[in-house]
Protein backbone atom coordinates (compact mmCIF):
# COMPACT_ATOMS: atom_id res chain seq x y z
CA UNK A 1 0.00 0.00 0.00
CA UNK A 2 1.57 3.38 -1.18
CA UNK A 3 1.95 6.32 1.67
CA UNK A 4 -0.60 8.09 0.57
CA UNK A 5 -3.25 5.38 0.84
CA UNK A 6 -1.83 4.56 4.08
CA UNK A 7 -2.99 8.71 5.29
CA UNK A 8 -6.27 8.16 3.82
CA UNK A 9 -7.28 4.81 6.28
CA UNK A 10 -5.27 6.36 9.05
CA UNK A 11 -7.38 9.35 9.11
CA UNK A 12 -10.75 7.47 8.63
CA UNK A 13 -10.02 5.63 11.45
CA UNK A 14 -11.02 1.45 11.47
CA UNK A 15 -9.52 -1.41 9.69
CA UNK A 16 -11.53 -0.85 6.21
CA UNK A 17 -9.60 -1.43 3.07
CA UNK A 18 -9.42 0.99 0.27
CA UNK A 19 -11.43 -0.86 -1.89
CA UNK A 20 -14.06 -0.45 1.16
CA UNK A 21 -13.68 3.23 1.76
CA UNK A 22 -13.78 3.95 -2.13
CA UNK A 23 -17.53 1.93 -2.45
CA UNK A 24 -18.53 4.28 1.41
CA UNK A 25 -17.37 7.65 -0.31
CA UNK A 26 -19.31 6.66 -3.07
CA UNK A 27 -21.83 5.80 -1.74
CA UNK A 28 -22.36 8.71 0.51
CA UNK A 29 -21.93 10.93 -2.23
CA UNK A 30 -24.83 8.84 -3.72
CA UNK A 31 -27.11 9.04 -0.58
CA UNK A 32 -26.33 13.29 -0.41
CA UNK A 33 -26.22 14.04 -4.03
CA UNK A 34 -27.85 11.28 -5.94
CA UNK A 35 -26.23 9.39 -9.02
CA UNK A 36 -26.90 11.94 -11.67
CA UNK A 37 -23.39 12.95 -12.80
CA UNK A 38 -21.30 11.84 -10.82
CA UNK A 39 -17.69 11.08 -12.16
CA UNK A 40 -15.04 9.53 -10.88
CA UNK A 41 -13.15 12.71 -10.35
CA UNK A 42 -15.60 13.47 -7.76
CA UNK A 43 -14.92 10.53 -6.12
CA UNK A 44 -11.42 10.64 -5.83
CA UNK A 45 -11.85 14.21 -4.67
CA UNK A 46 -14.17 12.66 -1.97
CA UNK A 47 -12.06 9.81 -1.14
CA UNK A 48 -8.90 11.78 -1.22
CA UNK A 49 -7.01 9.37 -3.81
CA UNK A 50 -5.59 10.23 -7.14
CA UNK A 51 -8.44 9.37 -10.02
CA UNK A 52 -6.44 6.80 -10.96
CA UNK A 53 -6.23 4.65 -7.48
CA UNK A 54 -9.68 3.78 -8.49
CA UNK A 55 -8.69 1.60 -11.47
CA UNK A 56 -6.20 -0.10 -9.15
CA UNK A 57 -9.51 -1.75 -6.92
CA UNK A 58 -12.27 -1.61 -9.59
CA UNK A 59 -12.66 -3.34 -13.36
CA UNK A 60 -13.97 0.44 -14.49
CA UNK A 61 -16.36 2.96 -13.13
CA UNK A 62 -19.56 0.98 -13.47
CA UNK A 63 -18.40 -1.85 -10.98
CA UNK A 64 -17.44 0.90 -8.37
CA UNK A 65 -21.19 2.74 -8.90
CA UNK A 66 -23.21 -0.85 -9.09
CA UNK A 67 -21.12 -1.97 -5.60
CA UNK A 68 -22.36 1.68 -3.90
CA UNK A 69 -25.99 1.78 -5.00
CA UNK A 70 -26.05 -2.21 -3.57
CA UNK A 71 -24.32 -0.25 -0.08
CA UNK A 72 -27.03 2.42 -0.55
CA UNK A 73 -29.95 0.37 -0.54
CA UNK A 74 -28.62 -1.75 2.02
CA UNK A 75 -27.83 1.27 4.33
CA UNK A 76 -31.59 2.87 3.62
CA UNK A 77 -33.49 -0.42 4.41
CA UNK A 78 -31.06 -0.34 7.61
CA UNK A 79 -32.65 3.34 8.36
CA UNK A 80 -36.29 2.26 7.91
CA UNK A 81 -38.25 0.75 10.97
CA UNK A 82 -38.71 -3.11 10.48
CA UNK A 83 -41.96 -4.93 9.18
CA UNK A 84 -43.49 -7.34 10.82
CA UNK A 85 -41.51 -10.47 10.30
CA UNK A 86 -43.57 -13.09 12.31
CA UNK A 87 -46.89 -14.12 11.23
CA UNK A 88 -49.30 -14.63 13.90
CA UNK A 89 -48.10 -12.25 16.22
CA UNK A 90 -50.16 -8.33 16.04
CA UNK A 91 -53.59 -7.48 13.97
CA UNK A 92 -53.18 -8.66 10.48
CA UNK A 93 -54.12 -5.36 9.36
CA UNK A 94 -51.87 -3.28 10.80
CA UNK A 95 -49.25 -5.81 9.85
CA UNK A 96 -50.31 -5.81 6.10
CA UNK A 97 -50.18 -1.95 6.85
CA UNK A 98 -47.03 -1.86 8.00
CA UNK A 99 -45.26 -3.59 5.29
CA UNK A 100 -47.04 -1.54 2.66
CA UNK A 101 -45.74 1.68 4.50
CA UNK A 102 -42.34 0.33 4.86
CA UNK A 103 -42.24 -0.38 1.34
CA UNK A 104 -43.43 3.16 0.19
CA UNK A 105 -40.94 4.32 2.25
CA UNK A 106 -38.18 2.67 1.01
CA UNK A 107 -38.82 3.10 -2.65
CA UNK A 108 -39.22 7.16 -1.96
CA UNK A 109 -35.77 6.60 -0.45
CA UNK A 110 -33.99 4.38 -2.93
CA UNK A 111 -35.71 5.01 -6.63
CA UNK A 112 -34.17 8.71 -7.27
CA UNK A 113 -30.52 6.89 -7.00
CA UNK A 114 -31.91 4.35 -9.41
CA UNK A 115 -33.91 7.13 -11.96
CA UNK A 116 -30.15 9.20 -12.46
CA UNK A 117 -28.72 6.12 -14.21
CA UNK A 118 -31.24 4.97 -16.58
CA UNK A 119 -28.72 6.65 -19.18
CA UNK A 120 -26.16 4.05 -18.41
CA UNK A 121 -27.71 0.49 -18.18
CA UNK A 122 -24.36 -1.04 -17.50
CA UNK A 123 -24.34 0.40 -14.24
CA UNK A 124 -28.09 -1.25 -13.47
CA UNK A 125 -27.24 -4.69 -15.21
CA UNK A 126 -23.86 -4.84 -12.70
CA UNK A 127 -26.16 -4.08 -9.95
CA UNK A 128 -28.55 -6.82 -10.85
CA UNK A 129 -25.73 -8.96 -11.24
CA UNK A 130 -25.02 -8.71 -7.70
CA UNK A 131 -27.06 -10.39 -4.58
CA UNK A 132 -30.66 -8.58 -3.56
CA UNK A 133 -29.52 -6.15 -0.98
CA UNK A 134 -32.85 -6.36 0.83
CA UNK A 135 -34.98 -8.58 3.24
CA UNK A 136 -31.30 -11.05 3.79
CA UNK A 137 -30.86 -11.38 0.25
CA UNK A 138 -34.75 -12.19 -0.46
CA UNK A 139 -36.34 -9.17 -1.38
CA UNK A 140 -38.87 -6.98 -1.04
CA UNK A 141 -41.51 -9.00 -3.25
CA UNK A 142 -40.48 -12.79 -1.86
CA UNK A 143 -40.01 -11.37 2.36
CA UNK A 144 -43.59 -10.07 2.16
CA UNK A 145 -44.93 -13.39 -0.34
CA UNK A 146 -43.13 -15.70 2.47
CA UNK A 147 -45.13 -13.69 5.46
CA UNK A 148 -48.71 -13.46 4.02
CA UNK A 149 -48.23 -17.45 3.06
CA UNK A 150 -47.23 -18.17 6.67
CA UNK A 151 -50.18 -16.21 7.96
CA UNK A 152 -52.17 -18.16 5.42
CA UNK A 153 -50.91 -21.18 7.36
CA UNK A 154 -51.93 -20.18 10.47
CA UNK A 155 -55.23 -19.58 8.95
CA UNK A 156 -55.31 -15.75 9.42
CA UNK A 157 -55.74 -15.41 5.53
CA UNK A 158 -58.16 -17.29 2.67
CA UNK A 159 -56.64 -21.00 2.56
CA UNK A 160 -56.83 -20.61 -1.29
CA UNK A 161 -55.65 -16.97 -0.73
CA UNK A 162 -53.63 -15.60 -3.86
CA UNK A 163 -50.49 -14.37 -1.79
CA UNK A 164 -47.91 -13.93 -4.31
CA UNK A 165 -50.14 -12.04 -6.77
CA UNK A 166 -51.05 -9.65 -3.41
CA UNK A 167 -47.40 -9.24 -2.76
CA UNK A 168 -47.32 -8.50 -6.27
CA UNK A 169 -49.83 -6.22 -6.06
CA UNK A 170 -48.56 -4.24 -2.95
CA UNK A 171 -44.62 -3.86 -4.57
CA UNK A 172 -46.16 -2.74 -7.62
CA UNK A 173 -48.39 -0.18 -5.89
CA UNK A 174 -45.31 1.23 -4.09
CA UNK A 175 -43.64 1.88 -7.70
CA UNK A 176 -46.38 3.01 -8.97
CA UNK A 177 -46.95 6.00 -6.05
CA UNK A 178 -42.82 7.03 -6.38
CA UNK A 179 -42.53 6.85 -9.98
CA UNK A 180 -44.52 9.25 -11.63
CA UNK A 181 -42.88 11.58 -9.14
CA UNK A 182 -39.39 10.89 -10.53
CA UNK A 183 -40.54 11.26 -14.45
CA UNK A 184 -42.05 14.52 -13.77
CA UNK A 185 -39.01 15.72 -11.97
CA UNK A 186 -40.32 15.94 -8.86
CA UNK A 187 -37.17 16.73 -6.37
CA UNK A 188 -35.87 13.88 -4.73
CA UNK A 189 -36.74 14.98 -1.22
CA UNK A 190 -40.68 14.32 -2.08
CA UNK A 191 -43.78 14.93 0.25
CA UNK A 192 -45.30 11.72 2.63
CA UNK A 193 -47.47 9.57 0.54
CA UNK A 194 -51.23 10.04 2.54
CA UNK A 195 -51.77 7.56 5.11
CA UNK A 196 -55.36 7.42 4.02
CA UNK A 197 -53.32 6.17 0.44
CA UNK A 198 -51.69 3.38 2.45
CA UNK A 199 -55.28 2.80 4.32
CA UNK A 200 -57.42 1.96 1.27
CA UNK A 201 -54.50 -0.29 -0.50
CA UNK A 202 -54.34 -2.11 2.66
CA UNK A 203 -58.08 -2.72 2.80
CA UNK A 204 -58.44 -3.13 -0.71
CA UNK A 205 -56.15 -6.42 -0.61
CA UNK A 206 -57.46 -7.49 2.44
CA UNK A 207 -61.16 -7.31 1.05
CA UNK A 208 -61.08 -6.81 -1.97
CA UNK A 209 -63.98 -4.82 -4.34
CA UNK A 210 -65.89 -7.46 -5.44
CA UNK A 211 -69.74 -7.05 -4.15
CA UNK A 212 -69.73 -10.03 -0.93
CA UNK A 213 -71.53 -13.39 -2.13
CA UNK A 214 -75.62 -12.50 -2.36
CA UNK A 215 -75.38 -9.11 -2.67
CA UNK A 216 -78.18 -7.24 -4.68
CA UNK A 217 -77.05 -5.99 -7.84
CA UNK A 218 -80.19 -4.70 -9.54
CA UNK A 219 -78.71 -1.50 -9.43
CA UNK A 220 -81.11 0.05 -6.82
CA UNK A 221 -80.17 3.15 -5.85
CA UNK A 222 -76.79 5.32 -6.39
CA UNK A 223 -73.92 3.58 -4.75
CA UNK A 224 -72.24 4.74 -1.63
CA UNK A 225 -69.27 7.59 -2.10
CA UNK A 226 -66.02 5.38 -1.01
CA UNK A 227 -64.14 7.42 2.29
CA UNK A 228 -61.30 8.07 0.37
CA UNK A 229 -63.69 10.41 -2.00
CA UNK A 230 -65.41 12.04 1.36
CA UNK A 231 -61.68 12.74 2.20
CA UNK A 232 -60.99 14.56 -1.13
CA UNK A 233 -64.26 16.56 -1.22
CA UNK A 234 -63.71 17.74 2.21
């Protein structure tokens, strides 16, 4: 290890490598200023290294970027208050609540980093190339499939409950709220999503909006207004 790489990990402190405090400079720079430009000059700067050290622990540029969005995700799902992980345990739906909370939370957190390098896929298919850095290496989608079938187990849920398409369902709904934000170019710092938001998705895959078994539909009289459009009008 050259001198000046020697000052660098002295005055961090620890036992990290350089390799390791390259992907955390990175990576903070990632979590404070988004992906959207950022070179490796910057990071060098950051790391205080010469640009070139950073050929010396990486294959190019994309590997280091790919390696500190994986550190950034991981680091944000750290942040967030857990789910429920136990079925059984707590009301079902404030569990199912919960996890749909926790995973509009996260993607507000995580998606900006991912929207500022659509313009260089290599980065995205390195990252995919590397192990799910959420729920232990599971994911989002199969953690919160796994739960719901366990509390389908234990009976708490429809025995020929569809879990995997609700999971499906739920993850897709937390894209969907974040997204549009990002391609309208919404700031990345972006406003709560509305509990009463969270409220009706939580019902609505609990119960559904089919009419129950033997309910009249002749059509008489004008149909209820839902909460959710009591809430708006108010």
């Amino acid at each position: 290890m050259s001198p000046r790489k020697a000052a660098v990990l002295q005055a961090d402190g620890g036992d990290r490598t350089l390799r390791e405090h390259l992907i955390a400079t990175a990576e903070r720079l990632i979590a404070e200023h988004g992906t959207a430009g950022l070179t490796v000059r910057a990071i060098a700067r950051e790391a205080r290294v010469a640009d070139g050290v950073l050929y010396n622990h990486f294959a190019d540029k994309e590997e280091l970027l790919a390696l500190a969005l994986h550190a950034h995700v991981r680091s944000v799902e750290r942040s967030l208050a857990e789910p429920p992980r136990r079925a059984g345990e707590g009301d079902l739906d404030a569990n199912l609540r919960a996890y749909i909370a926790y995973g509009v939370a996260l993607h507000l957190a995580i998606l900006p980093a991912f929207a500022g390098l659509l313009h260089q896929p290599t980065v995205l298919a390195r990252f995919a190339g590397l192990p799910n850095p959420m729920a232990g290496g599971r994911g989002l989608l199969d953690e919160l499939a796994e739960y719901l079938r366990a509390e389908r187990r234990l009976g708490r849920l429809a025995p020929d409950a569809g879990v995997e398409a609700a999971a499906t369902l739920i993850v897709g709904a937390c894209h969907q709220l974040v997204l549009p934000r990002l391609l309208t170019g919404a700031p990345a710092s972006f406003e709560p999503i509305p509990d009463d938001v969270i409220d009706d998705l939580t019902q609505t895959v609990l119960n559904g909006i089919a009419l129950p078994p033997g309910s009249d539909t002749s059509g008489a009289g004008p149909a209820q207004p839902h909460a959710s459009e009591l809430r708006r009008d108010q």
